[in-house]
PDB file of N, CA and C in Angstrom:
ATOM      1  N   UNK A   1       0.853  -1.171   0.000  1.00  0.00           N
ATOM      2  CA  UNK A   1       0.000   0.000   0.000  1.00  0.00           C
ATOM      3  C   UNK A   1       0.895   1.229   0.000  1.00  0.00           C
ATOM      4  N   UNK A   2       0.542   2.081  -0.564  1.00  0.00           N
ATOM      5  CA  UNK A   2       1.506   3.049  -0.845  1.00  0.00           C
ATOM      6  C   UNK A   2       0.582   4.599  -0.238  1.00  0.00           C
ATOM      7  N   UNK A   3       0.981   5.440   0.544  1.00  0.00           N
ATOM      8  CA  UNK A   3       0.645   6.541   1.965  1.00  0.00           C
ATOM      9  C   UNK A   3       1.583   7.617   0.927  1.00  0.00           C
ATOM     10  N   UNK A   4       0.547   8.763   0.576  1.00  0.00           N
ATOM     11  CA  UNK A   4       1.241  10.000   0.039  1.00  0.00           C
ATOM     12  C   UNK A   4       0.481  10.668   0.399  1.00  0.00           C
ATOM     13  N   UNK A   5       1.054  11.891   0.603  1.00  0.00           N
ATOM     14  CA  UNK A   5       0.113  13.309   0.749  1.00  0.00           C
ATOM     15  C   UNK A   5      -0.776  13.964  -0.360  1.00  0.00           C
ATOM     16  N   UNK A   6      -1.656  14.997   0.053  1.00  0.00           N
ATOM     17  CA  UNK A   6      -1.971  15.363  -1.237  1.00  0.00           C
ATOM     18  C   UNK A   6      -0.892  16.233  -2.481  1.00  0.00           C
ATOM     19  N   UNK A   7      -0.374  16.811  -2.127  1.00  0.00           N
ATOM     20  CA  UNK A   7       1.023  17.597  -2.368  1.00  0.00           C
ATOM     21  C   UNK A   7       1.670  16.449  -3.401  1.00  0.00           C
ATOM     22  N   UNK A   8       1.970  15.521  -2.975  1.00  0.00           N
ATOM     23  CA  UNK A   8       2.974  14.426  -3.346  1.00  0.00           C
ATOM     24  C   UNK A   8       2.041  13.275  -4.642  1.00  0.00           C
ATOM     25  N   UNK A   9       0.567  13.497  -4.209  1.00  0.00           N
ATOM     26  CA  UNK A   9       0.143  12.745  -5.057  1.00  0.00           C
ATOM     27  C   UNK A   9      -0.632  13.579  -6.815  1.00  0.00           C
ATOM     28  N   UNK A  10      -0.537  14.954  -6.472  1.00  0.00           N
ATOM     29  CA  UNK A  10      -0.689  16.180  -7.500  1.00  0.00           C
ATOM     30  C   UNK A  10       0.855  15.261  -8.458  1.00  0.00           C
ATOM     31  N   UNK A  11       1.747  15.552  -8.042  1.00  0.00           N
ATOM     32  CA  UNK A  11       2.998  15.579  -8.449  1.00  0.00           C
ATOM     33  C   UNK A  11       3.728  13.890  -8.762  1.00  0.00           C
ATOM     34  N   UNK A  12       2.741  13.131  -8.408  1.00  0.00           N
ATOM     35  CA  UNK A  12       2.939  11.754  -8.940  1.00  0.00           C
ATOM     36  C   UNK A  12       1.808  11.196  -9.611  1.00  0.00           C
ATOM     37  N   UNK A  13       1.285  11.391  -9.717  1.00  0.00           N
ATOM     38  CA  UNK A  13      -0.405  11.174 -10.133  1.00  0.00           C
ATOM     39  C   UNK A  13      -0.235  10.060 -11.088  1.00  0.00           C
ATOM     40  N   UNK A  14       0.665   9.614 -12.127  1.00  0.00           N
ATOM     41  CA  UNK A  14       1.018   8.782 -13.590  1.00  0.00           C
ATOM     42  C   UNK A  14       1.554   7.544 -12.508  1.00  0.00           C
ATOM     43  N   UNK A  15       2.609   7.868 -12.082  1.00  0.00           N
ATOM     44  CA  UNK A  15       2.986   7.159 -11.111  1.00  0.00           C
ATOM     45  C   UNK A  15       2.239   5.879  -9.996  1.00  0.00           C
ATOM     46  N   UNK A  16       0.954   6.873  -9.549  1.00  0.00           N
ATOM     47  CA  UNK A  16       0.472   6.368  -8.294  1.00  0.00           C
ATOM     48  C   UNK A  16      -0.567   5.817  -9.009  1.00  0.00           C
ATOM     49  N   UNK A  17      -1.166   6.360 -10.462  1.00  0.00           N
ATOM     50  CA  UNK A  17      -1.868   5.334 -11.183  1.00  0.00           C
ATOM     51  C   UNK A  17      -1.980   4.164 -11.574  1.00  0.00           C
ATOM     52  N   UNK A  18       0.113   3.983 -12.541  1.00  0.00           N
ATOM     53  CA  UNK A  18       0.356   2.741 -12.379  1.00  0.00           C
ATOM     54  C   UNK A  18       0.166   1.698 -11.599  1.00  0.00           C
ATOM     55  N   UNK A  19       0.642   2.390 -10.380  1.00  0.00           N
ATOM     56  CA  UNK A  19       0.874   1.278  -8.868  1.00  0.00           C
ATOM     57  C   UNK A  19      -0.380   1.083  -8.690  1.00  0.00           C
ATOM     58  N   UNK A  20      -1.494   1.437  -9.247  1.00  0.00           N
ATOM     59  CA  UNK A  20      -3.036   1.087  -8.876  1.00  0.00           C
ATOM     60  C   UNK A  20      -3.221   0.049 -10.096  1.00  0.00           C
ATOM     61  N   UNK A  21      -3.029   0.195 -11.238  1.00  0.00           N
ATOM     62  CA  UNK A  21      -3.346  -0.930 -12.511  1.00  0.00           C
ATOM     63  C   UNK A  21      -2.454  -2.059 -12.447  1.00  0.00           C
ATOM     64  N   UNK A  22      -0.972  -1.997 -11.082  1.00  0.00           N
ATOM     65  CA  UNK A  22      -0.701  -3.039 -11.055  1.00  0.00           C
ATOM     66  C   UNK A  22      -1.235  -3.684  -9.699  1.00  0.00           C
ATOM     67  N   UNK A  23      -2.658  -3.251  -9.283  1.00  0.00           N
ATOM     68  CA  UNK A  23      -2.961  -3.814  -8.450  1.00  0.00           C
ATOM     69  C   UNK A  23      -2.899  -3.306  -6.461  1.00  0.00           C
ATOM     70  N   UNK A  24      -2.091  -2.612  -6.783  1.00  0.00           N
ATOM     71  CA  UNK A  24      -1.736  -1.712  -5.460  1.00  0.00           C
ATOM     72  C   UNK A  24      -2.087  -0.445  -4.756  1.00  0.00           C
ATOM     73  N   UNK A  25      -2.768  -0.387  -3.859  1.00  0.00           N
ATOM     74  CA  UNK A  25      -3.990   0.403  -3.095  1.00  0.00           C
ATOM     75  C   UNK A  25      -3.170   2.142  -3.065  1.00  0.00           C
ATOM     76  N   UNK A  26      -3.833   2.345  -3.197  1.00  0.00           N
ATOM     77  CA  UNK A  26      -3.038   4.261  -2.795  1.00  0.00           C
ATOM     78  C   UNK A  26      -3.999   5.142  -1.693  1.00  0.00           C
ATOM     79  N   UNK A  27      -3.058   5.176  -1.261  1.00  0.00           N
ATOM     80  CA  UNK A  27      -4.170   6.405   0.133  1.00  0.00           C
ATOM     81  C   UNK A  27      -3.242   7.865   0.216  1.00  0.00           C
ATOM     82  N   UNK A  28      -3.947   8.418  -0.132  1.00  0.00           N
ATOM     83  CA  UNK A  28      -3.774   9.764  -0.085  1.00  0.00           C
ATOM     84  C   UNK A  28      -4.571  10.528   0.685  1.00  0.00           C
ATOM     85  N   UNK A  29      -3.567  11.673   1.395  1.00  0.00           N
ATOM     86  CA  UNK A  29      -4.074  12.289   2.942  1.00  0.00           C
ATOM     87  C   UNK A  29      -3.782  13.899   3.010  1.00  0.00           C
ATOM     88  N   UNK A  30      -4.449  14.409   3.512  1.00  0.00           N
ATOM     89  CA  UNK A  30      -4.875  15.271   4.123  1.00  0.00           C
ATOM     90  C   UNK A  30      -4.563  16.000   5.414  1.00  0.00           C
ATOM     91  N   UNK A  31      -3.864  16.789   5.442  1.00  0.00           N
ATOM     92  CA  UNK A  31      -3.531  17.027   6.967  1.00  0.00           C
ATOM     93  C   UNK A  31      -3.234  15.538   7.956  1.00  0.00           C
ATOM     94  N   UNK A  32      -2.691  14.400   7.427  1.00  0.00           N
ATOM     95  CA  UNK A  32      -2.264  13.198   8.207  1.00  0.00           C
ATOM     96  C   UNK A  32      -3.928  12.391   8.175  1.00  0.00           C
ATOM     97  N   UNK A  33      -4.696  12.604   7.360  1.00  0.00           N
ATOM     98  CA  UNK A  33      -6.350  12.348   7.475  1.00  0.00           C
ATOM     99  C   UNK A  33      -6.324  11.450   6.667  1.00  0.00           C
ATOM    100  N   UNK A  34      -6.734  10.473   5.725  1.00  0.00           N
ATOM    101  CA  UNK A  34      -6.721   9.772   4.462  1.00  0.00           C
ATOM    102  C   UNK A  34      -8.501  10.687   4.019  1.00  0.00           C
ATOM    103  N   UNK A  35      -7.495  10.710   2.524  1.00  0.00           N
ATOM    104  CA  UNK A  35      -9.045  11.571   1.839  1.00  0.00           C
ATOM    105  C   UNK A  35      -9.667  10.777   0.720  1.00  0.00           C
ATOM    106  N   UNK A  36      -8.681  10.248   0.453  1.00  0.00           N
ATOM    107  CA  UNK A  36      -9.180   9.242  -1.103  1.00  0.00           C
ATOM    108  C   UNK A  36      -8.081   8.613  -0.999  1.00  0.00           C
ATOM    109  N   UNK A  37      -8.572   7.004  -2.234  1.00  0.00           N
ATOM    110  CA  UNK A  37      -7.884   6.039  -2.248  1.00  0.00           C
ATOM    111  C   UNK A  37      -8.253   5.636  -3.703  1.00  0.00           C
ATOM    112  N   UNK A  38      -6.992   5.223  -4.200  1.00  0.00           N
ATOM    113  CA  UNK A  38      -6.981   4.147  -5.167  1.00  0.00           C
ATOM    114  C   UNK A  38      -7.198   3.377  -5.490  1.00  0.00           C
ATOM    115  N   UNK A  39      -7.779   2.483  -5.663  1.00  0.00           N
ATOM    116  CA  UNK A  39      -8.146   1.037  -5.528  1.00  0.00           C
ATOM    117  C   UNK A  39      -8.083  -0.024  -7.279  1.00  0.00           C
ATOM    118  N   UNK A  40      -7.342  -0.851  -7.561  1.00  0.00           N
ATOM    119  CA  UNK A  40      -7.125  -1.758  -8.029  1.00  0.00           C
ATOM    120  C   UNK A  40      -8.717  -1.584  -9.241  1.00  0.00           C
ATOM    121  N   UNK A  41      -8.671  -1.668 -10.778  1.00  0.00           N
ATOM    122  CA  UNK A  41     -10.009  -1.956 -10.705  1.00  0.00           C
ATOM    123  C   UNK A  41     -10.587  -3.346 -10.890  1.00  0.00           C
ATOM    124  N   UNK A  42     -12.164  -3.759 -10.607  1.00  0.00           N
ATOM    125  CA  UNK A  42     -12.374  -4.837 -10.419  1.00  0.00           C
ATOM    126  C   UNK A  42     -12.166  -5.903 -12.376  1.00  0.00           C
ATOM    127  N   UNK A  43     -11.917  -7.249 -12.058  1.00  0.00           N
ATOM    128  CA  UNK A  43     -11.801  -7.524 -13.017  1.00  0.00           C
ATOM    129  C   UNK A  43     -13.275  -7.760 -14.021  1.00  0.00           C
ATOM    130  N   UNK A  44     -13.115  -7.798 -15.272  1.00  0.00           N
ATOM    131  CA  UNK A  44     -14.748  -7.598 -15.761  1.00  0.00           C
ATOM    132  C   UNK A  44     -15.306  -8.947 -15.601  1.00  0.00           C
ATOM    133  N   UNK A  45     -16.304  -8.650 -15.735  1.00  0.00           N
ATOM    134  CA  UNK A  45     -17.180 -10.597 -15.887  1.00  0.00           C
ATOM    135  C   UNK A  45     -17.218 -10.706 -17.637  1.00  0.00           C
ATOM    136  N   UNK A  46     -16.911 -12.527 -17.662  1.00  0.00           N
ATOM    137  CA  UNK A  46     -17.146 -12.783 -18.946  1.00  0.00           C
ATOM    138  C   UNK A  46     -18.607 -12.343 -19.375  1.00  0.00           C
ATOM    139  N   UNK A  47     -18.915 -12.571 -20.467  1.00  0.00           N
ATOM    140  CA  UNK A  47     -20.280 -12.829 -21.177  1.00  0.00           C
ATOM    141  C   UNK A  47     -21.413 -13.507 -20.209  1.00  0.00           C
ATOM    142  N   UNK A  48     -21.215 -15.124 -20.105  1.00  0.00           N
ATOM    143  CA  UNK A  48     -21.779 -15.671 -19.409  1.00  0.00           C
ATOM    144  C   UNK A  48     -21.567 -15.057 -17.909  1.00  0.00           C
ATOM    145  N   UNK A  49     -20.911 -14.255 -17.648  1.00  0.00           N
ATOM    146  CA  UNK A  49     -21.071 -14.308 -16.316  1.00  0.00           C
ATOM    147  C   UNK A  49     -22.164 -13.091 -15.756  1.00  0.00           C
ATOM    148  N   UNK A  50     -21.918 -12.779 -16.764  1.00  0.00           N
ATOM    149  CA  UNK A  50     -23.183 -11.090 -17.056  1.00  0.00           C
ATOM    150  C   UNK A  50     -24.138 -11.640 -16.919  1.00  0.00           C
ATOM    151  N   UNK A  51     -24.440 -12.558 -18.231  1.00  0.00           N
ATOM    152  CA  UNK A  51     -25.850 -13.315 -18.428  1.00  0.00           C
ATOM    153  C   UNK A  51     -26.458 -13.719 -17.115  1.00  0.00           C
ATOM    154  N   UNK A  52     -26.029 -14.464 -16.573  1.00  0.00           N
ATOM    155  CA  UNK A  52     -26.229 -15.281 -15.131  1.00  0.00           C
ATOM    156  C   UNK A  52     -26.607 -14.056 -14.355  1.00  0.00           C
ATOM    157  N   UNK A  53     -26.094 -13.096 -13.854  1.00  0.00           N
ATOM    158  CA  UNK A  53     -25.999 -12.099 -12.792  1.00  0.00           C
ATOM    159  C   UNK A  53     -27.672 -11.311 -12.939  1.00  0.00           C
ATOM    160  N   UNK A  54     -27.502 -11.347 -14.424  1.00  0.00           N
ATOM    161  CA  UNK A  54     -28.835 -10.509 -15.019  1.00  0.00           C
ATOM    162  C   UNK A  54     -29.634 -11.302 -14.354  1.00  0.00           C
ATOM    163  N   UNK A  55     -29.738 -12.538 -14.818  1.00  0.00           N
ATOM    164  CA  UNK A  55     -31.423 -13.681 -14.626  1.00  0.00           C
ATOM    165  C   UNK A  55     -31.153 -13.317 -13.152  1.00  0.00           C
ATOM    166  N   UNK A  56     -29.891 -13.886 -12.034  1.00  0.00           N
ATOM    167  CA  UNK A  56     -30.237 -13.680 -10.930  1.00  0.00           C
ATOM    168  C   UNK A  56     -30.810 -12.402 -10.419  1.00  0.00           C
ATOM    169  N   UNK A  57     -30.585 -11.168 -10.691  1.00  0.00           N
ATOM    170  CA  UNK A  57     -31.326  -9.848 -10.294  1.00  0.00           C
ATOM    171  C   UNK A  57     -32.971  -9.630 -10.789  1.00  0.00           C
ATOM    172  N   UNK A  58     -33.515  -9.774 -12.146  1.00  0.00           N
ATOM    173  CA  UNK A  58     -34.381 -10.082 -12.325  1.00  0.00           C
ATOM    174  C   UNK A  58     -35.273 -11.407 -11.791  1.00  0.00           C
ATOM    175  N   UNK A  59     -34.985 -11.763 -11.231  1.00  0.00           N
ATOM    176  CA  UNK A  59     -35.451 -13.570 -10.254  1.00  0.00           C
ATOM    177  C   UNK A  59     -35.880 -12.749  -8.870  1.00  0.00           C
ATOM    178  N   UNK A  60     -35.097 -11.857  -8.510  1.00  0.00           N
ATOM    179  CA  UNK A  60     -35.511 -11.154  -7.036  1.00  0.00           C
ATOM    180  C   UNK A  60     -36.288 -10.271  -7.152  1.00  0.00           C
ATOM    181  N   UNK A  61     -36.977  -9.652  -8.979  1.00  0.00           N
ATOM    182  CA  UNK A  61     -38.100  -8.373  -8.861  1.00  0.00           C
ATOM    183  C   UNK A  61     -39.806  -9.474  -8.833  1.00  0.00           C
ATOM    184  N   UNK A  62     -40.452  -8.201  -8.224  1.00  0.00           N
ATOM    185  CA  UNK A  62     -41.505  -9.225  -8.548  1.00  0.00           C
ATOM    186  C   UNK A  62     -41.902  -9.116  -9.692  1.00  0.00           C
ATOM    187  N   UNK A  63     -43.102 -10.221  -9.928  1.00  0.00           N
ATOM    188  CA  UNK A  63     -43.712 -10.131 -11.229  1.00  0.00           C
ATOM    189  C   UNK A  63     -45.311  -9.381 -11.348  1.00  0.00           C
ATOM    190  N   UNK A  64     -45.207  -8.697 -12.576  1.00  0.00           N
ATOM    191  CA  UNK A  64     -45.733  -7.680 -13.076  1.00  0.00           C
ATOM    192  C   UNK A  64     -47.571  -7.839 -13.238  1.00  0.00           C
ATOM    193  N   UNK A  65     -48.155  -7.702 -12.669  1.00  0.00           N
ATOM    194  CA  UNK A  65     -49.561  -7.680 -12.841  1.00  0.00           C
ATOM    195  C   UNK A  65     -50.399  -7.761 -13.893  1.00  0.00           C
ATOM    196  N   UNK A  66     -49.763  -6.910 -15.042  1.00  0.00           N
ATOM    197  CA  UNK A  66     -49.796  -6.809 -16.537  1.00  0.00           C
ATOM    198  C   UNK A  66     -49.137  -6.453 -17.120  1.00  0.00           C
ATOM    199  N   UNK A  67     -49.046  -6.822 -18.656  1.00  0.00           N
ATOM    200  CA  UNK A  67     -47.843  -6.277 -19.314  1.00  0.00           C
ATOM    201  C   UNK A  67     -47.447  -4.833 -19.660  1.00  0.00           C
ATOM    202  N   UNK A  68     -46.663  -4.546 -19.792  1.00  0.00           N
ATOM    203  CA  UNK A  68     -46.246  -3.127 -20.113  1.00  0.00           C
ATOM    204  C   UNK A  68     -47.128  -2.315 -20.954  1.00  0.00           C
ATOM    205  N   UNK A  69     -47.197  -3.353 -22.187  1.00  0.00           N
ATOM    206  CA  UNK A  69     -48.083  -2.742 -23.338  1.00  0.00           C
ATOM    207  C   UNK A  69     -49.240  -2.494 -22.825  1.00  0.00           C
ATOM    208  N   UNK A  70     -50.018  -3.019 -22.087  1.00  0.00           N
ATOM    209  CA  UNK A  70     -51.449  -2.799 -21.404  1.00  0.00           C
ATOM    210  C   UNK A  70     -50.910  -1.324 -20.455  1.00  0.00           C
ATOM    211  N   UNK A  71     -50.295  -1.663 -19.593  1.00  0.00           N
ATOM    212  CA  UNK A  71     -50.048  -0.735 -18.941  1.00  0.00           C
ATOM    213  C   UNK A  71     -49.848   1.083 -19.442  1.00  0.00           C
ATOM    214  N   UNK A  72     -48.911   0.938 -20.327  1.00  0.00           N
ATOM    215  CA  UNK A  72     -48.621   2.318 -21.602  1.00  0.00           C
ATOM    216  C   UNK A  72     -50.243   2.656 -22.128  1.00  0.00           C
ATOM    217  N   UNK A  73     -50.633   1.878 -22.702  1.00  0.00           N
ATOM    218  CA  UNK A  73     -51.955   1.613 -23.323  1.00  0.00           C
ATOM    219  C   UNK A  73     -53.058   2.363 -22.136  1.00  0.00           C
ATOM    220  N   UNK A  74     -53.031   2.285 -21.177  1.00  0.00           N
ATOM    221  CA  UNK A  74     -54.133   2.499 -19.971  1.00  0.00           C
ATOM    222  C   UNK A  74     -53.409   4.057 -19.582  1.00  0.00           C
ATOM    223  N   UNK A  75     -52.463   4.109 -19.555  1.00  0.00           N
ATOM    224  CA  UNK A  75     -51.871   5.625 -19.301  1.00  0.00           C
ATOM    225  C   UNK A  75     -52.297   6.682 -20.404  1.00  0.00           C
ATOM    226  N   UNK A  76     -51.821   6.163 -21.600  1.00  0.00           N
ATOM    227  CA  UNK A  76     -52.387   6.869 -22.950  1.00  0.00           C
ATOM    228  C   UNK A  76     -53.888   7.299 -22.964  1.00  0.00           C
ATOM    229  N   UNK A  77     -55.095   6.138 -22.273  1.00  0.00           N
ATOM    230  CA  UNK A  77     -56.366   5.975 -22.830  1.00  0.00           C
ATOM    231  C   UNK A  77     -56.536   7.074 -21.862  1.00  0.00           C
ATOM    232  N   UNK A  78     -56.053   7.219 -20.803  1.00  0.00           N
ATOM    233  CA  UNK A  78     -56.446   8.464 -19.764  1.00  0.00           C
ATOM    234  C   UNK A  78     -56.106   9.786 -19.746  1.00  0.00           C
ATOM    235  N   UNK A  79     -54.889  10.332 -20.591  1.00  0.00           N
ATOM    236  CA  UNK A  79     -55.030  11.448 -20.849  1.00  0.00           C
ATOM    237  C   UNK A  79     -56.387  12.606 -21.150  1.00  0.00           C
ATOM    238  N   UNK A  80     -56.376  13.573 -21.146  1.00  0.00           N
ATOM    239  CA  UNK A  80     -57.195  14.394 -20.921  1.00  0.00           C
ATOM    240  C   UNK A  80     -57.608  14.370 -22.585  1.00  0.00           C
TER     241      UNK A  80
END
């Protein structure tokens, strides 16, 4: 983990980036305070792993009373 000031991290910034894309945390401080941090970024999900994540989040909404099209349709018919 790599501890710089703000001062120090203006003036390394390319630097303290690298050390983050190779994985390595940065904390940068403030009057001896930590104000922000660097953090590693996460690795992406394959294809399938998207796919999966989707069905699981949609699996936890509920299900819909009627369809959309009815629904749009009933909003429309009520306008003024």
């Amino acid at each position: 983990m790599h501890l710089c000031t703000e001062a120090e991290a203006r003036e390394r910034l390319p630097e303290l980036l690298d050390a983050s894309g190779r994985g390595e945390r940065v904390v940068i401080t403030r009057a001896g305070r930590a104000v922000a941090e660097l953090v590693p970024p996460q690795s992406k999900m394959t294809r399938a792993e998207s796919i999966a994540w989707i069905g699981r989040e949609l699996a936890d909404l509920p299900a819909a009373r009627e369809d959309s099209v009815a629904q749009l349709n009933a909003l429309r018919d009520e306008r003024p």
